[in-house]
N, C-alpha and C. Protein backbone atom coordinates (compact mmCIF):
# COMPACT_ATOMS: atom_id res chain seq x y z
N UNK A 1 51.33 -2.92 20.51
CA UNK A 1 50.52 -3.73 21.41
C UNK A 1 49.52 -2.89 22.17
N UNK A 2 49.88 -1.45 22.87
CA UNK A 2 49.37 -0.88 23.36
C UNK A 2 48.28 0.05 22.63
N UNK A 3 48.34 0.00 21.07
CA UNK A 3 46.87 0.61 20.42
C UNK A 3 46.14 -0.49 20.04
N UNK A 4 46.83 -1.75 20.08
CA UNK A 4 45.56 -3.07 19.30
C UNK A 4 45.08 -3.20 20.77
N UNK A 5 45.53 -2.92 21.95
CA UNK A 5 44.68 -3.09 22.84
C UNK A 5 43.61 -2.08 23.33
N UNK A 6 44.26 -0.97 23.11
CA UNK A 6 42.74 0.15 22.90
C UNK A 6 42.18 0.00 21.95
N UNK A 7 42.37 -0.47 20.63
CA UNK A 7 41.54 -0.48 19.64
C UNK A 7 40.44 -1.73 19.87
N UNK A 8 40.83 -2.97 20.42
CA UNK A 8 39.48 -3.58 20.72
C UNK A 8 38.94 -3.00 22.47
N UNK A 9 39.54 -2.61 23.34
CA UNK A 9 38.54 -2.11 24.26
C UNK A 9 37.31 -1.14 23.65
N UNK A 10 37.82 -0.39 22.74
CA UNK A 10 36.82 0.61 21.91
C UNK A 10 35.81 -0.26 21.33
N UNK A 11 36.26 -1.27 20.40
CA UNK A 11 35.31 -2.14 20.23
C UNK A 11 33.76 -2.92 20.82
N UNK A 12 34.96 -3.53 21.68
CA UNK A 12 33.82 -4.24 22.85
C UNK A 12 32.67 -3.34 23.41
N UNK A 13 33.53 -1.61 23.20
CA UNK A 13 32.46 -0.89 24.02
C UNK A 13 31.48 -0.38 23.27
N UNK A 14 31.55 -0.55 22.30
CA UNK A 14 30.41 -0.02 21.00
C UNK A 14 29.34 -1.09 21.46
N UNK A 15 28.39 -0.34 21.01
CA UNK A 15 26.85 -1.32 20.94
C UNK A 15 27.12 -1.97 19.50
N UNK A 16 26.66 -3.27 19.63
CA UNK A 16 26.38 -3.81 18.12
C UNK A 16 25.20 -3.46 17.65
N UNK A 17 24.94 -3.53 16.45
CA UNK A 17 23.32 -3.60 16.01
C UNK A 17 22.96 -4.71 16.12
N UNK A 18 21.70 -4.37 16.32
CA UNK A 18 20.70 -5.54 16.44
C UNK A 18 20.55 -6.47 15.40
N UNK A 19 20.42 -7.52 15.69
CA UNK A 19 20.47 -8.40 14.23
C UNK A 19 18.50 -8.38 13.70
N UNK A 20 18.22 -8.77 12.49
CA UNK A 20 16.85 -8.56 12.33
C UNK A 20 15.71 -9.98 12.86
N UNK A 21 14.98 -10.09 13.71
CA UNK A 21 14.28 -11.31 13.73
C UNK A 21 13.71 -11.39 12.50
N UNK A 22 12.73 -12.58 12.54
CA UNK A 22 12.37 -13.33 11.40
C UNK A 22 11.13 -14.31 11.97
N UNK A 23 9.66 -13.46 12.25
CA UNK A 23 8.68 -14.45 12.94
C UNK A 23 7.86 -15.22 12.31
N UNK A 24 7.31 -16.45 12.85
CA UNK A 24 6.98 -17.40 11.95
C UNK A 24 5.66 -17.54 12.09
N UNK A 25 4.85 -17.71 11.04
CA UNK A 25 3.26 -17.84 11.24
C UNK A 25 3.41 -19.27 10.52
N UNK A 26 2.06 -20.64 11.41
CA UNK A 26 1.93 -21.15 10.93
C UNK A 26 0.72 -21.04 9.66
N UNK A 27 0.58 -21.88 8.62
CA UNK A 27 -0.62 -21.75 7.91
C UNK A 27 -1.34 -23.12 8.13
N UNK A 28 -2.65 -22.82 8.45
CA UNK A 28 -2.83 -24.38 8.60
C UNK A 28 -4.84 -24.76 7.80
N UNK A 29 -5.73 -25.71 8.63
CA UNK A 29 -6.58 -25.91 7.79
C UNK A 29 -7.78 -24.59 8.11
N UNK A 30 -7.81 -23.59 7.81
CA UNK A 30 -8.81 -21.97 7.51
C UNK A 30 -8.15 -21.30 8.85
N UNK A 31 -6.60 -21.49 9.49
CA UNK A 31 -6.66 -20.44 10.11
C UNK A 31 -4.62 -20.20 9.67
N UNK A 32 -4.42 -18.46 10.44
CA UNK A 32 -3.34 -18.41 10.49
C UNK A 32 -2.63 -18.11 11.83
N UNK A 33 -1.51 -18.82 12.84
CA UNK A 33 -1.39 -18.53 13.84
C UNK A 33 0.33 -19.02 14.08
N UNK A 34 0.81 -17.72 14.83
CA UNK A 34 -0.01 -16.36 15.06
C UNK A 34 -0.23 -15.01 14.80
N UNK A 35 -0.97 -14.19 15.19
CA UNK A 35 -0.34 -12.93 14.65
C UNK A 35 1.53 -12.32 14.84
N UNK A 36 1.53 -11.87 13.52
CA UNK A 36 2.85 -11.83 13.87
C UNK A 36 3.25 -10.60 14.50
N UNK A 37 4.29 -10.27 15.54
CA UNK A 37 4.74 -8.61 15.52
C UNK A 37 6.16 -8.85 15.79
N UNK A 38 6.46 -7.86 14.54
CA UNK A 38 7.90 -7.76 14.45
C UNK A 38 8.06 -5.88 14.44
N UNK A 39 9.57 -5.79 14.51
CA UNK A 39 9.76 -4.41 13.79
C UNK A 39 10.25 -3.89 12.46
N UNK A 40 10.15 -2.76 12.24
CA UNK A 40 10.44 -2.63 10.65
C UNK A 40 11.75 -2.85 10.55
N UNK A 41 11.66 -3.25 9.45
CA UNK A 41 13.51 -4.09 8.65
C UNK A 41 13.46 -5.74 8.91
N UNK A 42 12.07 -6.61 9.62
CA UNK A 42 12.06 -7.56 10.24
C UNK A 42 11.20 -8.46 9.16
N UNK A 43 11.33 -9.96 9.38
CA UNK A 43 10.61 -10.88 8.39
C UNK A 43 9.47 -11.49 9.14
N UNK A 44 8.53 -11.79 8.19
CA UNK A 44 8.01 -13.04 8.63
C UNK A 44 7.71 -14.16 7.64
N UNK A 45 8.23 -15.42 8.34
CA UNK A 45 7.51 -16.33 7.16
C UNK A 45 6.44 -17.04 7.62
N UNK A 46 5.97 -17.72 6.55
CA UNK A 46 4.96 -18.49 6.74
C UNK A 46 4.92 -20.13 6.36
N UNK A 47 4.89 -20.52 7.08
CA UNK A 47 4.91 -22.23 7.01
C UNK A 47 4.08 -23.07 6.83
N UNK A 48 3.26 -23.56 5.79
CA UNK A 48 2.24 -24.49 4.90
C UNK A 48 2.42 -25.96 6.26
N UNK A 49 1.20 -26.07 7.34
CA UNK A 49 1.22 -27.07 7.72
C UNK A 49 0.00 -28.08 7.09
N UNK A 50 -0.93 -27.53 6.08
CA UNK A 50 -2.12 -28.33 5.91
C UNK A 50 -1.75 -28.62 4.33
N UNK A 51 -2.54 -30.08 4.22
CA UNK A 51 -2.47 -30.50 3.04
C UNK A 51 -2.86 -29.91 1.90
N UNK A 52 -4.37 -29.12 2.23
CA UNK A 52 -5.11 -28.31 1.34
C UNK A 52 -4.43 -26.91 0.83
N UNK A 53 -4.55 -26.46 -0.26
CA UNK A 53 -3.65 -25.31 -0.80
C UNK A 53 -4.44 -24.29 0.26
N UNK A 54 -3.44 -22.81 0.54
CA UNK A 54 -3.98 -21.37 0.84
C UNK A 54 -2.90 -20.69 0.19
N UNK A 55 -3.14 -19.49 0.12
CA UNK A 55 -2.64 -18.25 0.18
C UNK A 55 -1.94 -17.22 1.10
N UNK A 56 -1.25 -16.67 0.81
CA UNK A 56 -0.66 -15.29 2.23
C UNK A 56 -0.60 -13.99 1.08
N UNK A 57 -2.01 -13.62 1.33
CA UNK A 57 -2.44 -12.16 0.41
C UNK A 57 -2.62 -10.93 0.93
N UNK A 58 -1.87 -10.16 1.19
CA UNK A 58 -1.93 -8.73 1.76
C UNK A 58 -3.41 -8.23 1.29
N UNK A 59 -3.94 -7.05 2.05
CA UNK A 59 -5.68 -6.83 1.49
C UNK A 59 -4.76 -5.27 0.66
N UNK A 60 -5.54 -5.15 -0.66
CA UNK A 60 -5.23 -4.29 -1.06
C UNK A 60 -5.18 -2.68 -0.83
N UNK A 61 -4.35 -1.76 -1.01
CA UNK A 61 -4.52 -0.55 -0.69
C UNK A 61 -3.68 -0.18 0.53
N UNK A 62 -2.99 -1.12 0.99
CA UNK A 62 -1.80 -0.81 2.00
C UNK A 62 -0.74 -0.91 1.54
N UNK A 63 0.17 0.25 2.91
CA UNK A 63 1.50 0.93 2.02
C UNK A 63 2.59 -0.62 2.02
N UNK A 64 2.10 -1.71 2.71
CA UNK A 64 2.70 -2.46 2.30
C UNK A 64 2.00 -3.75 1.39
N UNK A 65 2.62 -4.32 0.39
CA UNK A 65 1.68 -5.26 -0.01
C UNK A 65 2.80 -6.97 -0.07
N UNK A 66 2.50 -7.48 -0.51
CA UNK A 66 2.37 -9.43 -0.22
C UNK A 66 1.92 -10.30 -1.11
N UNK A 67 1.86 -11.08 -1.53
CA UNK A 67 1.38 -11.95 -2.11
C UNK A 67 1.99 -13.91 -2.48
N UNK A 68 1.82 -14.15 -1.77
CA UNK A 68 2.03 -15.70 -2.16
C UNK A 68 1.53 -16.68 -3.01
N UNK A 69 2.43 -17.75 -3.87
CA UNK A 69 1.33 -18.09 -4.76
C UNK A 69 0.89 -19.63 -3.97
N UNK A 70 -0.38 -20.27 -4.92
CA UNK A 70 -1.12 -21.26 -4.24
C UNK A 70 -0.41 -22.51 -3.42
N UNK A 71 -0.15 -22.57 -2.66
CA UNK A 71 0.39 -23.75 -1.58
C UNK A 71 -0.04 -24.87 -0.62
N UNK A 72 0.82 -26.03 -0.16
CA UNK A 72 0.34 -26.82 0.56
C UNK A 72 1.72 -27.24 0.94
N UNK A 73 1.08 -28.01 2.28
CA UNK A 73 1.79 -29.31 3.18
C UNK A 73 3.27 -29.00 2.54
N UNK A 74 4.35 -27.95 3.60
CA UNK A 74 5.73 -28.25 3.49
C UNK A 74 6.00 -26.57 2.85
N UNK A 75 5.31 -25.91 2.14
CA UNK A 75 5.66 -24.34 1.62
C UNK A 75 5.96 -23.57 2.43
N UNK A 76 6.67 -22.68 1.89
CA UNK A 76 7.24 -21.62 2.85
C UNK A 76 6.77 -20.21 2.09
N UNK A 77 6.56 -19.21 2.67
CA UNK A 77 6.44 -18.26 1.93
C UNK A 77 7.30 -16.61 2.94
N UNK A 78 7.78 -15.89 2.34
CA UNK A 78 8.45 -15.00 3.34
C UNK A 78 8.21 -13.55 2.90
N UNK A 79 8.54 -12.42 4.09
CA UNK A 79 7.98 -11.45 3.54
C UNK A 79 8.87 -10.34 4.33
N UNK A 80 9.80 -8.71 4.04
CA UNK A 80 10.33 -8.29 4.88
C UNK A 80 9.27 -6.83 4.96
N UNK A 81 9.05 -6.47 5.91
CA UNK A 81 8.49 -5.40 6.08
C UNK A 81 9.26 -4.22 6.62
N UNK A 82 9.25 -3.24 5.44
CA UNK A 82 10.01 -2.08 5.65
C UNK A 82 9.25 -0.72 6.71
N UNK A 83 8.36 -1.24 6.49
CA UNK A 83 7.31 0.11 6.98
C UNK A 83 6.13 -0.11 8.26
N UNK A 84 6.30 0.58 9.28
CA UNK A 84 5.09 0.32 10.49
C UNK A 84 4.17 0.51 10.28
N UNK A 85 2.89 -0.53 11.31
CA UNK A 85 1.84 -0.14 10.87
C UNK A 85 1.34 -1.88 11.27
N UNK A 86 -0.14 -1.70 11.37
CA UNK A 86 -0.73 -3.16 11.36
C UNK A 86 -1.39 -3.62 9.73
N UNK A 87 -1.01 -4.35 9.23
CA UNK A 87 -1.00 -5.15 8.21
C UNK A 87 -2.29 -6.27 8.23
N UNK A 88 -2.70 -6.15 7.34
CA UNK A 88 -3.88 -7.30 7.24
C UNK A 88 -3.79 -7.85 6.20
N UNK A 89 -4.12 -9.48 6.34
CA UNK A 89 -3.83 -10.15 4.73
C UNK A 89 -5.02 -11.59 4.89
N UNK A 90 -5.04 -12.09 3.79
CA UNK A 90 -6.08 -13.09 3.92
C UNK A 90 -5.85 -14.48 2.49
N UNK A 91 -6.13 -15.70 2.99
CA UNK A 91 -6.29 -16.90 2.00
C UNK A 91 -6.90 -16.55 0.93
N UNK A 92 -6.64 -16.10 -0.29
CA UNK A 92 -7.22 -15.99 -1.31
C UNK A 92 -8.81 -17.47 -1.53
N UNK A 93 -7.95 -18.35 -1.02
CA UNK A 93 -8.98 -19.19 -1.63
C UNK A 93 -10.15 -19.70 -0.48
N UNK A 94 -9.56 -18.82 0.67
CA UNK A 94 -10.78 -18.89 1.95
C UNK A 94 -11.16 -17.74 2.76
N UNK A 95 -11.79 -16.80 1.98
CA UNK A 95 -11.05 -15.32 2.15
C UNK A 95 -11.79 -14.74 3.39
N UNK A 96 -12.85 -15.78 3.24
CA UNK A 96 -14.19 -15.30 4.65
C UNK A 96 -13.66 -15.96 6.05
N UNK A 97 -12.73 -17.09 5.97
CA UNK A 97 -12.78 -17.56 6.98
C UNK A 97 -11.29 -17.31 7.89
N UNK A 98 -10.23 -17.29 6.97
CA UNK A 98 -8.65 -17.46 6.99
C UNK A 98 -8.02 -15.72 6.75
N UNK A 99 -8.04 -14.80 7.67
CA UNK A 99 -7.91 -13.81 8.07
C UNK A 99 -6.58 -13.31 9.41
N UNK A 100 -5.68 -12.66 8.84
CA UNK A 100 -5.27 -11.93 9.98
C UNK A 100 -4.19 -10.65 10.00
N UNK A 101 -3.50 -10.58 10.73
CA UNK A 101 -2.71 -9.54 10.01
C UNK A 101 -1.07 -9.36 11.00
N UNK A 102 -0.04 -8.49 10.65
CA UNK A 102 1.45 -8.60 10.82
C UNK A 102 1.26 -7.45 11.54
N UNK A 103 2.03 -6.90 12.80
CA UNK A 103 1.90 -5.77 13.59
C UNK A 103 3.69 -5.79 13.30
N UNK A 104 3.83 -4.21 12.75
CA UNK A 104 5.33 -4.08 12.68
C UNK A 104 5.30 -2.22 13.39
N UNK A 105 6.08 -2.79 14.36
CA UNK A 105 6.71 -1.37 15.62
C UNK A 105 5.61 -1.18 16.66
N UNK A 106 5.66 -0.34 16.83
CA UNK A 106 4.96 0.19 18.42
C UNK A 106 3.43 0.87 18.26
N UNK A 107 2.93 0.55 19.05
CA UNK A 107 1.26 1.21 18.70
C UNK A 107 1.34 2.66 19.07
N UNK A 108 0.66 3.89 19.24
CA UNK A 108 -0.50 3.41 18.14
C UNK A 108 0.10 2.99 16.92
N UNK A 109 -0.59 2.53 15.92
CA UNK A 109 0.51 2.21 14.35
C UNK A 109 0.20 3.20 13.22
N UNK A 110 0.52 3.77 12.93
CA UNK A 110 0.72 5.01 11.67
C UNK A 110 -0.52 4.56 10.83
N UNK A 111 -1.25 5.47 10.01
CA UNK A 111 -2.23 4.96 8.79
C UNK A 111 -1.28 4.29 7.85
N UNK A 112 -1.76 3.25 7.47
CA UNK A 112 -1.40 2.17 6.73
C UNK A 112 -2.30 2.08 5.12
N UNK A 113 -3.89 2.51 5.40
CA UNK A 113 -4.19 2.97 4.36
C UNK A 113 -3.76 3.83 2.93
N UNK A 114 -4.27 3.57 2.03
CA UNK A 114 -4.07 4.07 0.70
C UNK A 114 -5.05 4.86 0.49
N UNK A 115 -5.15 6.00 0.16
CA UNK A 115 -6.25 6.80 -0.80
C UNK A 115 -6.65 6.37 -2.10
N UNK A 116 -8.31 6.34 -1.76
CA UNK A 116 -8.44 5.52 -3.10
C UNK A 116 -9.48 6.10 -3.80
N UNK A 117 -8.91 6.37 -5.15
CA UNK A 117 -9.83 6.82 -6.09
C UNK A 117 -10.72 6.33 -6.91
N UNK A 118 -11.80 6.56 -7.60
CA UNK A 118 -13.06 5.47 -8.10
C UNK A 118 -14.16 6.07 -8.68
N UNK A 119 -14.65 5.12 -9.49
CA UNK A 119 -15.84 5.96 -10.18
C UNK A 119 -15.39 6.91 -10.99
N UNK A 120 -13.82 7.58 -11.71
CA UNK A 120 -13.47 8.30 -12.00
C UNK A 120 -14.36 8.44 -13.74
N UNK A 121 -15.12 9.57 -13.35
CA UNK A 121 -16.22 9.74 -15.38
C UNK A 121 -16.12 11.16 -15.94
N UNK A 122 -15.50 11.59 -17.12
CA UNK A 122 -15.60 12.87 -17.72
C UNK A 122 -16.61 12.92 -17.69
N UNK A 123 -17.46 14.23 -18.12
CA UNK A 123 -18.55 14.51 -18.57
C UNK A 123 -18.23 15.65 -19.06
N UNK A 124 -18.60 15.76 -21.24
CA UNK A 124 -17.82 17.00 -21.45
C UNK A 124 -18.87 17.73 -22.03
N UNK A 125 -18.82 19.05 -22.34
CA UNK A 125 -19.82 20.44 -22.22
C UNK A 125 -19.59 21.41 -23.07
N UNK A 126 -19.82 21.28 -24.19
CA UNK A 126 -18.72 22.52 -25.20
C UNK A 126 -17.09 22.18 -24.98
N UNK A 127 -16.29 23.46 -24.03
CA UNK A 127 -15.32 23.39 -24.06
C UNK A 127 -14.49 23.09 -22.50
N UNK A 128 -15.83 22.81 -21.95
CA UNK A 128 -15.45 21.84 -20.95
C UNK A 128 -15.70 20.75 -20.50
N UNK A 129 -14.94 20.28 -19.22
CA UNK A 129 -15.07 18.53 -18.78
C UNK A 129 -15.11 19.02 -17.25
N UNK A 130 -16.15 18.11 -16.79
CA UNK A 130 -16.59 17.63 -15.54
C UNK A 130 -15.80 16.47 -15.27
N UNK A 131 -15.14 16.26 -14.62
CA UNK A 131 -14.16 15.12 -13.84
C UNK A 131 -14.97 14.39 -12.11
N UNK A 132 -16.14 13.40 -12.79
CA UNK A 132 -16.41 13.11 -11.09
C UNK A 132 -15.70 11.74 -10.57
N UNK A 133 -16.07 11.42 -9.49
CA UNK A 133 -14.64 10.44 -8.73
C UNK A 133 -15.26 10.40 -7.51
N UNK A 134 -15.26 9.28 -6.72
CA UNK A 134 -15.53 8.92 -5.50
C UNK A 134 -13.46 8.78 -4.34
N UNK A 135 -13.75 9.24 -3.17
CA UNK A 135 -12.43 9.49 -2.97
C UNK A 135 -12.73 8.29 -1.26
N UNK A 136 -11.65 7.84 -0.94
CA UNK A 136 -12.06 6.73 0.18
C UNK A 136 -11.73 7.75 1.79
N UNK A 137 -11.22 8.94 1.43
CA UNK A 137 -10.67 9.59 2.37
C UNK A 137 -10.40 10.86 2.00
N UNK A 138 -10.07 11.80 3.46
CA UNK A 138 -9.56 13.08 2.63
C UNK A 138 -8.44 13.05 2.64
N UNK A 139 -8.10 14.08 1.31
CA UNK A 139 -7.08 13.73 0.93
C UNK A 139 -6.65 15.14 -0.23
N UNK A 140 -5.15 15.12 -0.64
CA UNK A 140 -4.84 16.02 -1.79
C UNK A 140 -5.04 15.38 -3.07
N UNK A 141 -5.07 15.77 -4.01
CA UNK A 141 -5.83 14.83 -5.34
C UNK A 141 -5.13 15.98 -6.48
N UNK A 142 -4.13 15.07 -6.88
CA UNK A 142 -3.41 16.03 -8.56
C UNK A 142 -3.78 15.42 -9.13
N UNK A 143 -4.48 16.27 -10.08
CA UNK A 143 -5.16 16.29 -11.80
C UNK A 143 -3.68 16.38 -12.78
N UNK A 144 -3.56 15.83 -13.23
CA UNK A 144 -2.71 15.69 -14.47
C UNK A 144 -3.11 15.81 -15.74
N UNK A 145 -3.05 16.79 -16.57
CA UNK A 145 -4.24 16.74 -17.78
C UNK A 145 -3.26 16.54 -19.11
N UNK A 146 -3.60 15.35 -20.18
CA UNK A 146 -2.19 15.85 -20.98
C UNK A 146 -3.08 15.64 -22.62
N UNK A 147 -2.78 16.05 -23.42
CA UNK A 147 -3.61 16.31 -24.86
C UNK A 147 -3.10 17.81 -25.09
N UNK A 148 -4.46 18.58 -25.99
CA UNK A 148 -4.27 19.44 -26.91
C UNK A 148 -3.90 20.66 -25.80
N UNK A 149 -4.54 20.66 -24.56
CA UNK A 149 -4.11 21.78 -23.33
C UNK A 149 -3.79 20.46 -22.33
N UNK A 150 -2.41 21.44 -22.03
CA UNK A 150 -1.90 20.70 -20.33
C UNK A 150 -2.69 21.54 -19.61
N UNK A 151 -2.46 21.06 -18.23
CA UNK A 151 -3.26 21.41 -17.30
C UNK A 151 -2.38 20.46 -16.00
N UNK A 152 -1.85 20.99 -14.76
CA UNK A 152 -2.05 20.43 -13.90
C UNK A 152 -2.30 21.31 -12.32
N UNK A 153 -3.05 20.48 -11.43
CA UNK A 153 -3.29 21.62 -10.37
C UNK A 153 -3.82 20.42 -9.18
N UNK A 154 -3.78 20.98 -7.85
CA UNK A 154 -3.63 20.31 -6.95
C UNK A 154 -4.60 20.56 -5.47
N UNK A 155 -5.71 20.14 -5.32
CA UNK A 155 -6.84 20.42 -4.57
C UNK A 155 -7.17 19.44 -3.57
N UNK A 156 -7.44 19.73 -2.66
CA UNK A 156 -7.78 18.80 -1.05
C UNK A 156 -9.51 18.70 -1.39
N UNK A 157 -9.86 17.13 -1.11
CA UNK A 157 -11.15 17.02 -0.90
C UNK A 157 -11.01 16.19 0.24
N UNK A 158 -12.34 16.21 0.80
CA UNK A 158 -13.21 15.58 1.82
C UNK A 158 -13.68 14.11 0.97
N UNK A 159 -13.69 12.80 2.28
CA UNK A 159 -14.23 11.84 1.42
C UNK A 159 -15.66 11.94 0.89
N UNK A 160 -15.99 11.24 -0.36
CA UNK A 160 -16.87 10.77 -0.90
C UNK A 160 -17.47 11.12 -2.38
N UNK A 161 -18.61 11.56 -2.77
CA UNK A 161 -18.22 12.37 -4.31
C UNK A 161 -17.97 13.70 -4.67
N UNK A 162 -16.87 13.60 -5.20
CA UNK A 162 -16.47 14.96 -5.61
C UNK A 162 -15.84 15.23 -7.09
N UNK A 163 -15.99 16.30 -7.48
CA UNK A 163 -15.56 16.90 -8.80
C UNK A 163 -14.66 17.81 -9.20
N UNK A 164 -13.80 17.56 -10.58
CA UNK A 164 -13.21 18.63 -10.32
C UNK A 164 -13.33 19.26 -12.23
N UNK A 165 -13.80 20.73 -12.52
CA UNK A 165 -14.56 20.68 -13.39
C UNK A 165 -13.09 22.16 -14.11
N UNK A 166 -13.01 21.52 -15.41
CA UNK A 166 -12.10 22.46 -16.42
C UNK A 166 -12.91 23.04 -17.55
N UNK A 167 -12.12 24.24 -17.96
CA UNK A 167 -13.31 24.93 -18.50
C UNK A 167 -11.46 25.71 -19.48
N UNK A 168 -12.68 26.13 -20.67
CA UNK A 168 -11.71 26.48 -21.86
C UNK A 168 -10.63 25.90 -22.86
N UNK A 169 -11.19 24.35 -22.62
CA UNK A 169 -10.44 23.90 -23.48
C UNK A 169 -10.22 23.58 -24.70
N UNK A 170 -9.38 23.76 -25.71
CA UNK A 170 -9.40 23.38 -26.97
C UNK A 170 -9.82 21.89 -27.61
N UNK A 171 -10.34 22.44 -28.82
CA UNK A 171 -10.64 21.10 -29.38
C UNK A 171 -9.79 19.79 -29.43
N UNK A 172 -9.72 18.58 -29.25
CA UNK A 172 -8.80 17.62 -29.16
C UNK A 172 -9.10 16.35 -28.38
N UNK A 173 -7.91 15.22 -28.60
CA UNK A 173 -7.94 14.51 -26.84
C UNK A 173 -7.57 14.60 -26.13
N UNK A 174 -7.73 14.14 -24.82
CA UNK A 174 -6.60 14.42 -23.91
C UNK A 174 -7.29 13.02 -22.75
N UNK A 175 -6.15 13.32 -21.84
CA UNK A 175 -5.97 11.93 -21.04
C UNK A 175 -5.98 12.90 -19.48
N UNK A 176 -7.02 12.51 -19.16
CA UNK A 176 -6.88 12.93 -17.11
C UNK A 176 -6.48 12.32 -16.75
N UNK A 177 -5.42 12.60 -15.63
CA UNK A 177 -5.13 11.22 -14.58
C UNK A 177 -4.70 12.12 -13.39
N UNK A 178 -5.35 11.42 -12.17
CA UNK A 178 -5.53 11.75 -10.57
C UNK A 178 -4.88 10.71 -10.20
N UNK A 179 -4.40 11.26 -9.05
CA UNK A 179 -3.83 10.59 -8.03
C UNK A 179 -4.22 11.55 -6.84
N UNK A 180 -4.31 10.15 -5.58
CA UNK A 180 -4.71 11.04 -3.99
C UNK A 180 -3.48 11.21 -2.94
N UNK A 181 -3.15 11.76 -2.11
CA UNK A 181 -2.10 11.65 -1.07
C UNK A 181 -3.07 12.45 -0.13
N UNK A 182 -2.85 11.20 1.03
CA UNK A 182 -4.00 11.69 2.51
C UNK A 182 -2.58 11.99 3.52
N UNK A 183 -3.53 12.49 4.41
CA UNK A 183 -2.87 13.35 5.58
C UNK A 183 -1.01 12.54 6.11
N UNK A 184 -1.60 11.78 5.96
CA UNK A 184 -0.28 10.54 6.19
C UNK A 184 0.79 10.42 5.59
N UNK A 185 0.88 11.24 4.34
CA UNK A 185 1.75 11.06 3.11
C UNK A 185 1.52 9.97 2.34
N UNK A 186 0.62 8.89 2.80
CA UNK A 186 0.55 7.51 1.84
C UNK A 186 -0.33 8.37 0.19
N UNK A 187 0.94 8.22 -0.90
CA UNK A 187 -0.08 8.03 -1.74
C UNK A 187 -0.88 6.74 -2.53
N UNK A 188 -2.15 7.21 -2.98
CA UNK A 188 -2.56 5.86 -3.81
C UNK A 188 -2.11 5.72 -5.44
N UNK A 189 -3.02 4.48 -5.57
CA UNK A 189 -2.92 4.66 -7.51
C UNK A 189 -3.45 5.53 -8.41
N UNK A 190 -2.95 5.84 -9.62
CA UNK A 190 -2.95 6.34 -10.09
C UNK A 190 -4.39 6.02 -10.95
N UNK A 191 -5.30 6.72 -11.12
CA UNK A 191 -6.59 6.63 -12.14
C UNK A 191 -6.75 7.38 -13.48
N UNK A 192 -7.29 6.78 -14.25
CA UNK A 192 -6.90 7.85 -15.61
C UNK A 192 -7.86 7.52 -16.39
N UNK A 193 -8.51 8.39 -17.31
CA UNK A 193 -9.68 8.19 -18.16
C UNK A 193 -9.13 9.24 -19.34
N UNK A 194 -9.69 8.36 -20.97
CA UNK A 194 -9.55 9.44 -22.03
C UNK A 194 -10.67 10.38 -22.57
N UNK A 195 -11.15 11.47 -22.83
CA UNK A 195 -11.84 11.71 -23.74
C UNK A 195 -11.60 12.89 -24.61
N UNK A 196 -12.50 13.30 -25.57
CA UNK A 196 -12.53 14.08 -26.64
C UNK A 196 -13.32 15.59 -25.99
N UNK A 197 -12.88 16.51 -26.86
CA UNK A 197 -14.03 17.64 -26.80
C UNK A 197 -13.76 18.00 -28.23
N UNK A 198 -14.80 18.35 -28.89
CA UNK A 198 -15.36 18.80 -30.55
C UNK A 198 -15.66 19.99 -30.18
C-alpha cells in the first residue's frame, strides 16, 4: 500500500506532455482566415466554407510542402508541420488573390527557403565541359559527375550566374547532377543534364 502510494505521488508530480493542438483555417470565397500559428509537431486544417472549388498549396521550394486536391462547400483538408518557420501557400485556382501562410514556433523563424538551381547548360570544348547554372542564393553546390570519368567535388557560390568548368575528360557520356545546401542546412533539388564529349 505504502509503494502504490508513492508510486502515484511520483506520478502526479511528473509534468505531462503537452498534447498537440490542431488550428483551423477557414477557406472561403478568395480568402483564407486565419493565419494559422501553431508549434512544430502541431496541425492545421482547413475547412471548405464556399461553394466554389479552391486549393491549400504550399508555394514551392520550402522545407515544408502541402498540397490539397480541388474542393468545395463541406472539405476538409489537414496538414502536420514538423519543422519551424513561416510557411506560405496559395489557391491554386486563385493564386493572385487567395494567399497566406502557417507560422510554426517562435520568431524570428529559421530560413524556410530552398536553394534553387536553374538554367543548368553544359557547354563542351575538346575534353572539357563548362557547367553554367543560375543559383537563388548562396550556397554549397555538389557536382556529381557519373559516365566514362567520375568526378565529384564540392564548392560555395554566391547567388546568381555561376559556373563550374571540368577539364580532362575522356571520351564518352556522362550525366552532371548538382545539388545546393545554403547556410541553413536546407537542401534543394536535385538538377541534372546529359552530354557527350568526342
Amino acid at each position: 500500500m505504502r509503494f502504490t502510494g508513492l508510486t502515484l505521488l511520483l506520478a502526479l508530480a511528473l509534468p505531462t506532455p503537452a498534447l498537440a493542438a490542431n488550428a483551423d483555417v477557414k477557406v472561403g470565397d478568395d480568402f483564407f482566415d486565419p493565419t494559422a500559428v501553431i508549434e512544430p509537431g502541431e496541425s492545421v486544417t482547413w475547412h471548405w466554407q464556399d461553394f466554389n472549388e479552391h486549393t491549400v498549396t504550399s508555394f514551392a521550394d520550402q522545407t515544408e510542402t502541402f498540397r490539397s486536391a480541388r474542393m468545395a462547400h463541406s472539405g476538409t483538408f489537414a496538414h502536420t508541420f514538423a519543422k519551424p518557420g513561416r510557411f506560405t501557400y496559395y489557391c491554386r485556382i486563385h493564386p493572385l488573390t487567395m494567399r497566406a501562410a502557417v507560422e510554426v514556433g517562435p520568431r524570428p523563424f529559421p530560413d524556410t527557403a530552398l536553394p534553387r538551381l536553374t538554367s543548368l547548360k553544359p557547354r563542351v570544348s575538346g575534353s572539357s565541359v563548362k557547367l553554367s547554372f543560375r543559383i537563388s542564393e548562396p550556397a554549397k553546390v555538389k557536382l556529381s559527375l557519373s559516365g566514362s570519368s567520375k568526378k565529384t567535388l564540392t564548392k560555395s557560390f554566391g547567388k546568381g550566374a555561376r559556373s563550374i568548368t571540368l577539364r580532362h575528360l575522356r571520351r564518352g557520356s556522362y550525366k552532371a547532377s548538382l545539388r545546393a545546401t545554403d547556410k541553413a542546412g536546407n537542401r534543394g533539388r536535385a538538377v541534372a543534364k546529359r552530354f557527350s564529349v568526342r
